[in-house]
Structures are given as structure tokens and as C-alpha cells.
Protein backbone atom coordinates (compact mmCIF):
# COMPACT_ATOMS: atom_id res chain seq x y z
CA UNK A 1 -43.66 179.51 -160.13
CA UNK A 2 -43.00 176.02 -158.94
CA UNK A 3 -41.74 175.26 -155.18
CA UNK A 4 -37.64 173.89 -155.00
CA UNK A 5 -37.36 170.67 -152.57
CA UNK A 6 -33.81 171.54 -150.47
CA UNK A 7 -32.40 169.47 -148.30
CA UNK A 8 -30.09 170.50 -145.15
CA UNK A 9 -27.08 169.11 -145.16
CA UNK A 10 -28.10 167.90 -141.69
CA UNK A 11 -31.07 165.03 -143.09
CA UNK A 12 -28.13 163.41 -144.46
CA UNK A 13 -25.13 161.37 -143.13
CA UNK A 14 -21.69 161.68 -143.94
CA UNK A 15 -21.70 157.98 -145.31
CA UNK A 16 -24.82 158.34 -147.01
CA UNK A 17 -24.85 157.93 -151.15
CA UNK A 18 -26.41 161.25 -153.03
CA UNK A 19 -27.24 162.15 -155.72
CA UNK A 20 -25.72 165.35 -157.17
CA UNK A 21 -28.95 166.48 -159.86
CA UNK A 22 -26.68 169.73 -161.35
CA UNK A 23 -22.95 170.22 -162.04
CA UNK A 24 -21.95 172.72 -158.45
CA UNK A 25 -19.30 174.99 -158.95
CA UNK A 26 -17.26 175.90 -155.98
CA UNK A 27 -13.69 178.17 -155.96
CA UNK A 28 -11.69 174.61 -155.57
CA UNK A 29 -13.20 172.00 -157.82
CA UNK A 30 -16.28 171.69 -160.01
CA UNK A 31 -18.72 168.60 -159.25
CA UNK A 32 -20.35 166.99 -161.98
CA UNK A 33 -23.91 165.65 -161.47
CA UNK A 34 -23.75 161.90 -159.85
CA UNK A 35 -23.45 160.27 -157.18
CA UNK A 36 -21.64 161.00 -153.89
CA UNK A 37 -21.12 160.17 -150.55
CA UNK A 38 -22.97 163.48 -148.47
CA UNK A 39 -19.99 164.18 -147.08
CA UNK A 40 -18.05 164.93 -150.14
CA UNK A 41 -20.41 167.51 -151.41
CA UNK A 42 -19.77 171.04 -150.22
CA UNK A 43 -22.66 173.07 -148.33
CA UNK A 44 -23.27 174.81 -151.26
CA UNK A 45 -24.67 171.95 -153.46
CA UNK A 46 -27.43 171.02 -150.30
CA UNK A 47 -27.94 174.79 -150.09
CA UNK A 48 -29.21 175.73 -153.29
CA UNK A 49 -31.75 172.11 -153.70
CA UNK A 50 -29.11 170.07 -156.34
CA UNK A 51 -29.05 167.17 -153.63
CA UNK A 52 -31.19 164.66 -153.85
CA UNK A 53 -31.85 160.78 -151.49
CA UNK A 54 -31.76 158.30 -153.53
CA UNK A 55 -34.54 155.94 -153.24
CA UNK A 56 -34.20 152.65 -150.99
CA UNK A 57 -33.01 149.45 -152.65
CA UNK A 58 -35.51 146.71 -153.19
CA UNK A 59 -35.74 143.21 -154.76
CA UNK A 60 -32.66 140.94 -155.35
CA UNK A 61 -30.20 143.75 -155.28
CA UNK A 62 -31.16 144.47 -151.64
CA UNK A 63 -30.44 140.75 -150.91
CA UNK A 64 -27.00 140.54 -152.43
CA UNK A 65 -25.85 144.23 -150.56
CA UNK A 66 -27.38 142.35 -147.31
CA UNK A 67 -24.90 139.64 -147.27
């Protein structure tokens, strides 16, 4: 059986851009796979391992976000 990576809600900040790996399915709204701001994703999605960071930006497109 392989071993799930989750992720508490809590490594992340509210701000911080996610991405969603599975559609989540709450009562209210259905979330397609994407990306997200943390704080837009309900417990649920960090909860059952669908949230992943995303990895840091490097290169030029660092540079142009930096200025």
C-alpha cells in the first residue's frame, strides 16, 4: 500500500497559491482541480491529502514577479 502526503491546513497561509490535485466535493460548491489561494479551499480538501505546495519560482519568472 503506498503512504498519502497530507498537509494541515495550518503549513499553509491564507494568501498562499495551491494546488488542488482532485476535484473536492463539499455540500455548497464542487472544486475542480487547480489552483487556489489556501484560504479558499475548505478543510476538507487539506484533510483528505488533495492539497499540494507548489514548487518555488526560479529563473526569469522569479525576476519579473520581484519587481
Amino acid at each position: 500500500m503506498a503512504l498519502e502526503r497530507r498537509l494541515s491546513r495550518t503549513m499553509f497561509l491564507n494568501t498562499e497559491i495551491v494546488e488542488l490535485r482532485q476535484m473536492c466535493l463539499t455540500p455548497g460548491r464542487v472544486f475542480e482541480p487547480g489552483k487556489y489561494l489556501a484560504g479558499e479551499l475548505p478543510d476538507t480538501a487539506f484533510e483528505m491529502g488533495l492539497v499540494e505546495k507548489l514548487p518555488p519560482v526560479r529563473g526569469k519568472s522569479e525576476e519579473i514577479a520581484g519587481e
